[in-house]
Protein backbone atom coordinates (compact mmCIF):
# COMPACT_ATOMS: atom_id res chain seq x y z
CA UNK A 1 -3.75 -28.47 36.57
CA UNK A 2 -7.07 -26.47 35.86
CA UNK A 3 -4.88 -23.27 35.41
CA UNK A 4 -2.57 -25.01 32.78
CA UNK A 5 -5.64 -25.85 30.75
CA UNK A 6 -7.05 -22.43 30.75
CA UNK A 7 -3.73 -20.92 29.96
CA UNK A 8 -3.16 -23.53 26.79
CA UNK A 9 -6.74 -22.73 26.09
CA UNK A 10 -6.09 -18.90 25.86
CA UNK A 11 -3.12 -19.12 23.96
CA UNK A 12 -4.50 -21.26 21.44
CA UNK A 13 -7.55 -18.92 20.96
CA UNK A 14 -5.20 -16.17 20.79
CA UNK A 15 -3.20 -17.98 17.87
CA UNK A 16 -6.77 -18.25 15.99
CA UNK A 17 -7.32 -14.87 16.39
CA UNK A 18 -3.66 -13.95 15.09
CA UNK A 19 -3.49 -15.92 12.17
CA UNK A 20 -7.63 -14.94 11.43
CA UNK A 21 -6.47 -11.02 11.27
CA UNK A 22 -3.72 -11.71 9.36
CA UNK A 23 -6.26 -13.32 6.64
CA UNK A 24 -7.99 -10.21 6.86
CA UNK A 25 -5.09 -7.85 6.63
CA UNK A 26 -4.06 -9.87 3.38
CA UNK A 27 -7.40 -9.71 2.18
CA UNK A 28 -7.59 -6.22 2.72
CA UNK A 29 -4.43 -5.25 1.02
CA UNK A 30 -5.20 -6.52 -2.25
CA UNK A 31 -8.60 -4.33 -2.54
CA UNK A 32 -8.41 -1.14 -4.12
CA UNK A 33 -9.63 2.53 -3.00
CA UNK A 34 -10.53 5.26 -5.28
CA UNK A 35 -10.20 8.73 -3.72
CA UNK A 36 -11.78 11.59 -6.03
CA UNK A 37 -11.52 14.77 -5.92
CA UNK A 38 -14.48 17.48 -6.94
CA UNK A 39 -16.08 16.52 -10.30
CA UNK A 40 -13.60 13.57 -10.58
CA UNK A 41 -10.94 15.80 -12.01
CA UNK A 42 -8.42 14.12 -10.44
CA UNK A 43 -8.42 10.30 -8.94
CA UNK A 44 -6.11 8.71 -6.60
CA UNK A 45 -6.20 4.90 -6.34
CA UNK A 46 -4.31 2.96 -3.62
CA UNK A 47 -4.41 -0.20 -2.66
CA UNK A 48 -5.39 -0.90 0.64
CA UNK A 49 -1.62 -0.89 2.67
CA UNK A 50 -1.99 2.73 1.64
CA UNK A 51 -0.01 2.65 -1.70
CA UNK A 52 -0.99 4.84 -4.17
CA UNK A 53 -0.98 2.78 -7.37
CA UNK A 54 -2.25 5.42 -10.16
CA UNK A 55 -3.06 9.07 -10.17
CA UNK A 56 -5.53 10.07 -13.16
CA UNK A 57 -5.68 13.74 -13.73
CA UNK A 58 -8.38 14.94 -16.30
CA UNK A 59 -6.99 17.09 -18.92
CA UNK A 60 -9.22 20.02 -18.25
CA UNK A 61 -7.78 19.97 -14.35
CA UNK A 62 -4.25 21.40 -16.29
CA UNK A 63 -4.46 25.28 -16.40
CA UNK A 64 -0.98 26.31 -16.55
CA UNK A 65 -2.51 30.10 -15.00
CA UNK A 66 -3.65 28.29 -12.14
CA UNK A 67 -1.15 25.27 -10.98
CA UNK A 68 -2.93 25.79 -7.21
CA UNK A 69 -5.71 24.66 -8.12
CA UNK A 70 -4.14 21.07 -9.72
CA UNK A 71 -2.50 20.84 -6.61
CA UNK A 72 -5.72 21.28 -4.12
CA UNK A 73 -7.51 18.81 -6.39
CA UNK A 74 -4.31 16.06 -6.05
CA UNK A 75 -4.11 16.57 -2.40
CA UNK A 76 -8.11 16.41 -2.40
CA UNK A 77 -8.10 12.95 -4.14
CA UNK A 78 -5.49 11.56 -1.91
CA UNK A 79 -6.73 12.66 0.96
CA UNK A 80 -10.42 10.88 -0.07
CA UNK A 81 -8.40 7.97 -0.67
CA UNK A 82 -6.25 7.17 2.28
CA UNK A 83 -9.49 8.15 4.15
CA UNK A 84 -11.50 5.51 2.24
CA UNK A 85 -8.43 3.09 3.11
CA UNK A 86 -8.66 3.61 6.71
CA UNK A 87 -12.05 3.50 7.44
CA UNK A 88 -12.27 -0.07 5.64
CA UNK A 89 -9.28 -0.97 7.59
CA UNK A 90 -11.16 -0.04 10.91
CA UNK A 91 -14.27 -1.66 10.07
CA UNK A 92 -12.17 -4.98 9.12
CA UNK A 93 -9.56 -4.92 11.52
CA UNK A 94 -10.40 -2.23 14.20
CA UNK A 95 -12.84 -5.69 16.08
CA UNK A 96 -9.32 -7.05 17.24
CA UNK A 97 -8.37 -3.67 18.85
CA UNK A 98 -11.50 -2.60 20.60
CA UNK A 99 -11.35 -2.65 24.38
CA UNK A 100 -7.68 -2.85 24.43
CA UNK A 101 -6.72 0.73 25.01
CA UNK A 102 -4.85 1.10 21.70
């Protein structure tokens, strides 16, 4: 019978912990992240499910000569945003994996 208790015991801790990360995962995904690329020429801001929800690009960033440049500056912003997104993610979330071999 001592078994049976520490099993229900486990499993309802385990529940807690479920339904606590998915609270945090909600609260998570309605914060916003703004990637930037050099001298802010170009912003990227996703929410934290890694949407992008608005690109700003500064009119000076538009050189028709030099379109390469726009792009590195777009992928630059994205890229600082998705990384801002999953380091908040893994300081939030990344508790509930640790020690699990994931």
């Amino acid at each position: 019978m001592m078994r049976g208790m520490n099993m229900q015991q486990m499993m309802k801790q385990a529940k807690a912990m479920q339904k606590k990360m998915m609270a945090e995962h909600e609260e998570l995904a309605k914060q916003e992240f703004v990637g930037k690329a050099p001298d802010d020429m170009v912003t990227a801001t996703f929410n934290g499910d890694n949407t992008l929800l608005d690109l700003k690009i500064k009119p000076e960033a538009v050189d028709p000569d030099d379109v390469d440049m726009l792009q590195d500056l777009v992928v630059a912003a994205i890229n600082d945003g998705m990384k801002k997104v999953n380091e908040a993610t893994q300081q939030k979330l990344g508790k509930y994996t640790r020690g699990m071999g994931m």
